[in-house]
N, C-alpha and C. Protein backbone atom coordinates (compact mmCIF):
# COMPACT_ATOMS: atom_id res chain seq x y z
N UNK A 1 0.85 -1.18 0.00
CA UNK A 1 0.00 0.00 0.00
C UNK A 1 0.89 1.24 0.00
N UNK A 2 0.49 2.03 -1.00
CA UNK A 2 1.40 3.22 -0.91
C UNK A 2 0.98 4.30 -0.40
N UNK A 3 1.65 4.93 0.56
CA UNK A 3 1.33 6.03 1.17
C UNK A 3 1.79 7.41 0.51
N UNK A 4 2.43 7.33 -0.75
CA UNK A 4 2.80 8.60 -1.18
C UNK A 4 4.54 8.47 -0.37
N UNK A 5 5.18 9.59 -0.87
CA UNK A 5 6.51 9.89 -0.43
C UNK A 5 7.02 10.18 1.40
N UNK A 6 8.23 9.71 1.19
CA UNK A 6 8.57 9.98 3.12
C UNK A 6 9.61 11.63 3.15
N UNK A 7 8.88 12.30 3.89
CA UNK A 7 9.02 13.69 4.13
C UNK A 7 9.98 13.36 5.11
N UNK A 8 10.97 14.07 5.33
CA UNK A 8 12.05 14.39 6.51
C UNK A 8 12.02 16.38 6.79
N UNK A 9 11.44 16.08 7.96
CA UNK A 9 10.84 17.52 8.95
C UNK A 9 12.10 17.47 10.14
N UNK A 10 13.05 18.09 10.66
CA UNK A 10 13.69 18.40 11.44
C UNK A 10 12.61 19.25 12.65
N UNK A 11 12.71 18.68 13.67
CA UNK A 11 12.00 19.62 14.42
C UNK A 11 12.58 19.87 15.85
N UNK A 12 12.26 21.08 16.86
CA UNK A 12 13.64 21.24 17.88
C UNK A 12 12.72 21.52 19.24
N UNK A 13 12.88 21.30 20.46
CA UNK A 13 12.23 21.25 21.66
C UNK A 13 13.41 22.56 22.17
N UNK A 14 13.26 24.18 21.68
CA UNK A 14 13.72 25.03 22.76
C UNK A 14 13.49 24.28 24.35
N UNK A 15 14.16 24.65 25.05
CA UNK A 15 14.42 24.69 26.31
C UNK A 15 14.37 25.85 26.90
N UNK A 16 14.04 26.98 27.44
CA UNK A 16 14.56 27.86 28.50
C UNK A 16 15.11 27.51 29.85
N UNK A 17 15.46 28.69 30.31
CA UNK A 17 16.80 28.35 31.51
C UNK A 17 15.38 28.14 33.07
N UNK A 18 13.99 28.37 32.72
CA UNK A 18 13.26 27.84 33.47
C UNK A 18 12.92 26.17 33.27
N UNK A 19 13.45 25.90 32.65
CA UNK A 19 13.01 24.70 32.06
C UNK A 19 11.67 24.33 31.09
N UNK A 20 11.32 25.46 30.27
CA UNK A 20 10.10 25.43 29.36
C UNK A 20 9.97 25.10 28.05
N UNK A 21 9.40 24.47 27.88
CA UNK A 21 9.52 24.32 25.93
C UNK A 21 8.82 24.95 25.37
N UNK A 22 9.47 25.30 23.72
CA UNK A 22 8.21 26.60 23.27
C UNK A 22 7.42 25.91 21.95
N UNK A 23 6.52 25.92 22.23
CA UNK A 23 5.88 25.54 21.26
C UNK A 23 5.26 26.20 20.32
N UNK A 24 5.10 26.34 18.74
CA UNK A 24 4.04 27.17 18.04
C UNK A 24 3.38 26.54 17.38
N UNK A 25 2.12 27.71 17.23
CA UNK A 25 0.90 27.30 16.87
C UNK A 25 0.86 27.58 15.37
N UNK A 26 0.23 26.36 14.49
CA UNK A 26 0.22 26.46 13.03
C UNK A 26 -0.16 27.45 12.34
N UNK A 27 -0.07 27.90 11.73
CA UNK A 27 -1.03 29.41 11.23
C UNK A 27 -2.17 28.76 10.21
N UNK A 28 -3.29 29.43 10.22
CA UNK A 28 -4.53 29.42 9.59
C UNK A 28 -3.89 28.96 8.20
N UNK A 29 -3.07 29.39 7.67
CA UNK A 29 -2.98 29.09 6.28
C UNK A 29 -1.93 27.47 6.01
N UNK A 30 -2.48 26.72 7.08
CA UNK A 30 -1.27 25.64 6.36
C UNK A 30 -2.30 24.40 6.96
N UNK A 31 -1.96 23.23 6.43
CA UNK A 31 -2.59 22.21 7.05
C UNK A 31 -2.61 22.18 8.60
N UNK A 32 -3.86 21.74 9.15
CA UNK A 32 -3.53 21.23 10.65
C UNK A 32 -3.51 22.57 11.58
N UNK A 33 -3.93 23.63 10.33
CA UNK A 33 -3.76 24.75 11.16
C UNK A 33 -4.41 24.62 12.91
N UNK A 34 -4.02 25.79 13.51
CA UNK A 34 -4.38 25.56 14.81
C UNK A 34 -3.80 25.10 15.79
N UNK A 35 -2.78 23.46 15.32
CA UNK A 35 -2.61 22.57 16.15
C UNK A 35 -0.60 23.47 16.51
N UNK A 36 -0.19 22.86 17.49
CA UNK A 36 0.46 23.41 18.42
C UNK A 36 1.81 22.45 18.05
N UNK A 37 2.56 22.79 17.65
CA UNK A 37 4.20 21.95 17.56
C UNK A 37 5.33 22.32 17.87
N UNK A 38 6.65 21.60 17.50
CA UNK A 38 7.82 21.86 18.00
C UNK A 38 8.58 22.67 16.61
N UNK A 39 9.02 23.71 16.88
CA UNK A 39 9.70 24.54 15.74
C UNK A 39 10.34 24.01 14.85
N UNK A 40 10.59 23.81 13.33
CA UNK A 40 11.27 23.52 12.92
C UNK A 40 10.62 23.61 11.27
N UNK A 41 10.85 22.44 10.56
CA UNK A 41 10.92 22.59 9.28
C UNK A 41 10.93 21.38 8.44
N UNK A 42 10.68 21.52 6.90
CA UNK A 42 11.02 20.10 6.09
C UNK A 42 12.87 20.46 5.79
N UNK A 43 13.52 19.38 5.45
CA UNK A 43 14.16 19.13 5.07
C UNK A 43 14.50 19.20 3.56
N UNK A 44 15.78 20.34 3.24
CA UNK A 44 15.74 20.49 1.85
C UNK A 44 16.95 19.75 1.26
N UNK A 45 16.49 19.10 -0.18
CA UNK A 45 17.42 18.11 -0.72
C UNK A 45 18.98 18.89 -0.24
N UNK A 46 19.87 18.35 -0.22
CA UNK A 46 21.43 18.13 -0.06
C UNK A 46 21.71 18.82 1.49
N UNK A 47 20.52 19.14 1.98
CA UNK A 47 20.58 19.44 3.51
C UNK A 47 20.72 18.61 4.80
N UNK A 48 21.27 18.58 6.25
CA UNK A 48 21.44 17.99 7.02
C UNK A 48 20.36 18.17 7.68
N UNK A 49 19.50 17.70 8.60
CA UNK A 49 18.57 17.83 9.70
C UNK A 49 19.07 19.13 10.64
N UNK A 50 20.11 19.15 10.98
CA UNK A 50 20.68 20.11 11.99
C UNK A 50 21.31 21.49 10.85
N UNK A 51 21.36 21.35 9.61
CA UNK A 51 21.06 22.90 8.99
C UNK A 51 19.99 23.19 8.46
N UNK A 52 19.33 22.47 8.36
CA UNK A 52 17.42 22.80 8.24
C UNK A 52 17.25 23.20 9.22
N UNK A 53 17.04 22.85 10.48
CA UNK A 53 17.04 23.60 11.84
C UNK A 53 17.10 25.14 12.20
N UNK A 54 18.72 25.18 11.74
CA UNK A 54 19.26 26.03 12.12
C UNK A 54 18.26 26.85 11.03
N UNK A 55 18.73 27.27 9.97
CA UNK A 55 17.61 27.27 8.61
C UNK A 55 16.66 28.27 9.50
N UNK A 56 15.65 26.62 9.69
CA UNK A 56 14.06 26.99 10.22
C UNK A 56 14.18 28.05 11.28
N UNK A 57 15.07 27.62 12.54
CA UNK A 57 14.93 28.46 13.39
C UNK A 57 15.02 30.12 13.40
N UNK A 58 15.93 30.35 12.30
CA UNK A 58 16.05 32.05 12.11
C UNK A 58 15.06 32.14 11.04
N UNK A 59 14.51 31.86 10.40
CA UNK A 59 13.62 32.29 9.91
C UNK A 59 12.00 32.27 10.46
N UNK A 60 11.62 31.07 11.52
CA UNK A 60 10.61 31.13 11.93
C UNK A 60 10.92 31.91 13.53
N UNK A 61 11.57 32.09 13.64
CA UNK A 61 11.77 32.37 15.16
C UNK A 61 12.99 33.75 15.54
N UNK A 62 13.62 33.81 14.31
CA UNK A 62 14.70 34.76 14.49
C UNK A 62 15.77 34.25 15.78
N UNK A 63 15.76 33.28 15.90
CA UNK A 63 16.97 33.10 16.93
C UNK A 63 18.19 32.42 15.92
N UNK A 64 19.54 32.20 16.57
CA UNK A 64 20.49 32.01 15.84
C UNK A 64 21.33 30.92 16.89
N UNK A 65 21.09 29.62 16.19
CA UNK A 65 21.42 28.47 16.83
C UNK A 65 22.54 27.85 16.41
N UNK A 66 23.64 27.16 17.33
CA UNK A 66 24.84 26.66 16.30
C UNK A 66 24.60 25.36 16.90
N UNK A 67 25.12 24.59 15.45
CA UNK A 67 24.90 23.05 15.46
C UNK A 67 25.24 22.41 16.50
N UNK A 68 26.80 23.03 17.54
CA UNK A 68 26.93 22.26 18.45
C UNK A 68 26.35 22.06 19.60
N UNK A 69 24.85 23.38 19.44
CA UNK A 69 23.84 23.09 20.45
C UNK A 69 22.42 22.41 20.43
N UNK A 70 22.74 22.10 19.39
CA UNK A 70 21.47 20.68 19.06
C UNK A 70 22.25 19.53 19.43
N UNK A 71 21.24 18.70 20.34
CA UNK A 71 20.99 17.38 20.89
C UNK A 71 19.93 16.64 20.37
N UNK A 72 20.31 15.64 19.51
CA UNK A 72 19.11 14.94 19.45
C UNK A 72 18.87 13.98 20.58
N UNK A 73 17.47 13.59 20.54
CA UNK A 73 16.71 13.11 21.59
C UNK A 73 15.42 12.20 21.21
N UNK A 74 14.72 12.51 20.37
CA UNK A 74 13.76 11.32 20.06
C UNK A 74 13.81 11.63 18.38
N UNK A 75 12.67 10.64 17.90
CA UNK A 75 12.01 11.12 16.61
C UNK A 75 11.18 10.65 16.59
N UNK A 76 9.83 10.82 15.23
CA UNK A 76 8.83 10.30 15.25
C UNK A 76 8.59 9.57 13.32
N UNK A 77 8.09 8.60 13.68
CA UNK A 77 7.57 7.95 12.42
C UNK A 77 6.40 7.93 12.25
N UNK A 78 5.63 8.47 11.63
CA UNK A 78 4.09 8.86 11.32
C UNK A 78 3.86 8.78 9.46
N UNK A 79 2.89 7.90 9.84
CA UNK A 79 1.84 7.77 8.28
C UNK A 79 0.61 8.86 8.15
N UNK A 80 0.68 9.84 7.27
CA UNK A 80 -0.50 10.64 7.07
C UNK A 80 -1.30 9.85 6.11
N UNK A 81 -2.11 10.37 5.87
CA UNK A 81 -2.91 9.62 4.25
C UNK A 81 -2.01 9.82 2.87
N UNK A 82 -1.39 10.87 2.74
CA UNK A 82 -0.26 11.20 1.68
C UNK A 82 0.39 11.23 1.63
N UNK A 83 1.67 10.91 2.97
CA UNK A 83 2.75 10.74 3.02
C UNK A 83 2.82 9.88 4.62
N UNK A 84 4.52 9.78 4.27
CA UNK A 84 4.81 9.31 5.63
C UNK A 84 5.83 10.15 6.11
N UNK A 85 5.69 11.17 7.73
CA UNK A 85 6.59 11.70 8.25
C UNK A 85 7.44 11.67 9.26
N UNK A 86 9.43 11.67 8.18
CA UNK A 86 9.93 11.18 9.69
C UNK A 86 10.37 12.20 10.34
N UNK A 87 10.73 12.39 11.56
CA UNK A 87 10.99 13.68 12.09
C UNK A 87 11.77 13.82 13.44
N UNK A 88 13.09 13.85 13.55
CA UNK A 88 14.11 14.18 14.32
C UNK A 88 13.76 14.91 15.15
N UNK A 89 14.05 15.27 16.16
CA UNK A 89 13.96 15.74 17.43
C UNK A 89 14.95 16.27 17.82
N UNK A 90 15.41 17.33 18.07
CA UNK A 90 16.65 17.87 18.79
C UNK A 90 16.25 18.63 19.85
N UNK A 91 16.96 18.57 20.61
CA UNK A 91 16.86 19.64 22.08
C UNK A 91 17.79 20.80 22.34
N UNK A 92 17.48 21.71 22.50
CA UNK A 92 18.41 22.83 22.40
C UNK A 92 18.02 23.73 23.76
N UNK A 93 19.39 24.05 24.18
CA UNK A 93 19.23 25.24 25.38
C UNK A 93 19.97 26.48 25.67
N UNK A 94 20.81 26.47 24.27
CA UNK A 94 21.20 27.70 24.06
C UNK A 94 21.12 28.17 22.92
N UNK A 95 20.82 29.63 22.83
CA UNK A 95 20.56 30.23 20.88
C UNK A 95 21.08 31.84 21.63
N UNK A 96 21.08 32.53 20.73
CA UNK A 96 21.56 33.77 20.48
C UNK A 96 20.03 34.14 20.32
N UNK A 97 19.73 35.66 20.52
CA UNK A 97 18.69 35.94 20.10
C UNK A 97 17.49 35.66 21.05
N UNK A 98 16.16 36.46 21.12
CA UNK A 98 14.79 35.84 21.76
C UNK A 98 13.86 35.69 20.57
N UNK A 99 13.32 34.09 21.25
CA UNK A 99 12.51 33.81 20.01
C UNK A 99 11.04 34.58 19.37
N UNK A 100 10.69 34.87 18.64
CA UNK A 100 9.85 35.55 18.28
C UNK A 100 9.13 35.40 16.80
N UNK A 101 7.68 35.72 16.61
CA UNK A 101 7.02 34.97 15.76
C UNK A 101 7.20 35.51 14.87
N UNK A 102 8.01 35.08 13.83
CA UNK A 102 8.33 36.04 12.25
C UNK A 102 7.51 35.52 11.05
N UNK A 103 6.39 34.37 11.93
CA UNK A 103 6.00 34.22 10.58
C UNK A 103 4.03 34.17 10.68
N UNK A 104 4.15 35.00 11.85
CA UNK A 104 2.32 35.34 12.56
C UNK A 104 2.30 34.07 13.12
N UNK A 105 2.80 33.52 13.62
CA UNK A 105 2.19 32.38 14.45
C UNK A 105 2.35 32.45 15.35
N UNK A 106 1.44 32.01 16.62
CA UNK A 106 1.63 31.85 18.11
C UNK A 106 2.70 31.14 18.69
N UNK A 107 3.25 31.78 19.47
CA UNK A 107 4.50 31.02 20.69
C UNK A 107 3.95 30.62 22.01
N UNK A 108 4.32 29.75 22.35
CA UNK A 108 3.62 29.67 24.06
C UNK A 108 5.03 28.36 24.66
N UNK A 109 5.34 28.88 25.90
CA UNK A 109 6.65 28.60 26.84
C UNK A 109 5.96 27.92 27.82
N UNK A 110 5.65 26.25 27.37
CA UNK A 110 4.93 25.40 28.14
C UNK A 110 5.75 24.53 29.13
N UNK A 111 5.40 24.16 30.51
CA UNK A 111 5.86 23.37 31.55
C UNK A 111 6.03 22.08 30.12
N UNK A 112 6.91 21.43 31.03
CA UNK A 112 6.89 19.39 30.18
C UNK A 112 5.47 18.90 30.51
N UNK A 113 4.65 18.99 31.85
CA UNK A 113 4.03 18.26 32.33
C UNK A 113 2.97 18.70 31.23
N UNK A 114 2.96 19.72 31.17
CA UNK A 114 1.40 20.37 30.05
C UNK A 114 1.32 20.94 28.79
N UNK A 115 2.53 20.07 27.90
CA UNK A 115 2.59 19.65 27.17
C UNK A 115 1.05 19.23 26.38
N UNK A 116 1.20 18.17 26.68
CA UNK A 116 -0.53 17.11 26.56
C UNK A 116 -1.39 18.31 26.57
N UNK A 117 -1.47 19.19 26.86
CA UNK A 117 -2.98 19.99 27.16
C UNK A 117 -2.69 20.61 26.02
N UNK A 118 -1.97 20.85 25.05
CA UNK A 118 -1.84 21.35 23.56
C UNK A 118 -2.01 20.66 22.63
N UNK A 119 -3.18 20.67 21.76
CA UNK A 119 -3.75 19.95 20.77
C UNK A 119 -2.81 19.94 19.66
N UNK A 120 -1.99 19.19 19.31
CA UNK A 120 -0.76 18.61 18.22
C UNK A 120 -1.29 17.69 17.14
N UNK A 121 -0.46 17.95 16.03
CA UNK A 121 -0.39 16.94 15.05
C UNK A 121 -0.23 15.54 15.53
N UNK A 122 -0.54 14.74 15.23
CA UNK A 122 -0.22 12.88 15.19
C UNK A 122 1.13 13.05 15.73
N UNK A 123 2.13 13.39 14.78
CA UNK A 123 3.57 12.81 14.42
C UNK A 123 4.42 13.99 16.11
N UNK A 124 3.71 14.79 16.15
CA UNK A 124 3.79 15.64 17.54
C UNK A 124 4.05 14.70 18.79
N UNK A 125 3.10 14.15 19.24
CA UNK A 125 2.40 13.60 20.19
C UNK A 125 3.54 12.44 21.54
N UNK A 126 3.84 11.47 20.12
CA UNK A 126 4.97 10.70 20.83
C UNK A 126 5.59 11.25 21.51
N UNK A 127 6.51 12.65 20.88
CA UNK A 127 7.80 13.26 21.01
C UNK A 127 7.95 13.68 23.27
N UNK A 128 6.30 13.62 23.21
CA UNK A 128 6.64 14.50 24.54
C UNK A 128 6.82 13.31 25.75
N UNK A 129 6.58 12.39 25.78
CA UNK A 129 7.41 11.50 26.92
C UNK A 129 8.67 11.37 27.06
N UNK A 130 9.93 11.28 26.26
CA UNK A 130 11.11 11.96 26.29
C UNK A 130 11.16 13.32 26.66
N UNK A 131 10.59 14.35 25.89
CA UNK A 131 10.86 15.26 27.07
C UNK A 131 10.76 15.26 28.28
N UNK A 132 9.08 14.86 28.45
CA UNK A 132 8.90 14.93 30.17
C UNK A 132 9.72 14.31 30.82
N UNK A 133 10.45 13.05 30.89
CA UNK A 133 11.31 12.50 31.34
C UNK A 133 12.39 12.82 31.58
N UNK A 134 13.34 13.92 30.52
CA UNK A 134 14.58 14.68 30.53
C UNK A 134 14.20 15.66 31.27
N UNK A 135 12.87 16.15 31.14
CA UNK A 135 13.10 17.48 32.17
C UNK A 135 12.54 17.66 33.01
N UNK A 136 11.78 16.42 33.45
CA UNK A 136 10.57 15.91 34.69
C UNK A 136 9.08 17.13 34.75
């Protein structure tokens, strides 16, 4: 059964020095709008996961992240109806810069525990028991 092509999305769990993750909210104009995720991006041909990142992050967020502060930490394997998405996980706790919405979308600097109380994509969802666990 074919599901259509496998997408590679880099996506990153900010940290703050309170221990918060930031999550944003999809904008009206894209699939899934509404739903609440971890920053990041697709993956562009001859690109690494961790310079898509970096990439995504100054452009959706204006912060300025160097590779040697991404940690990866989980990923997720998810089947949509049209594709299948895989999607890296990195953890980061230091960037240059405060993050900020450059592209109209909502930010919100959520505890680990309440996480869950933010309505996410499918391929979202897994990702947060590794966090909660790394950062109780």
């Amino acid at each position: 059964m074919t599901r259509g092509k496998t997408l590679l999305v880099a996506a990153c769990a900010l940290v703050d020095a309170d221990g918060r993750v930031l999550l944003a909210q999809r904008p009206s104009d894209k699939t899934m709008a509404g739903l609440w995720e971890f920053p990041g991006g697709k993956v562009e041909a001859g690109e690494r996961p961790e310079e898509a990142l970096i990439r995504e992050l100054r452009e959706e967020l204006g912060i300025s992240v160097q590779e040697s502060c991404l940690a990866p930490l989980s990923f997720a394997s998810h089947s949509y109806p049209t594709f299948h998405l895989l999607m890296p996980l990195f953890i980061c706790r230091r960037w240059q810069g405060i993050a900020q919405p450059c592209e109209g979308q909502l930010l919100k600097w959520v505890r680990p525990a309440k996480l869950r109380d933010f309505p996410m994509p499918p391929a979202d969802v897994p990702l947060i028991p590794a966090l909660v666990e790394l950062l109780g």
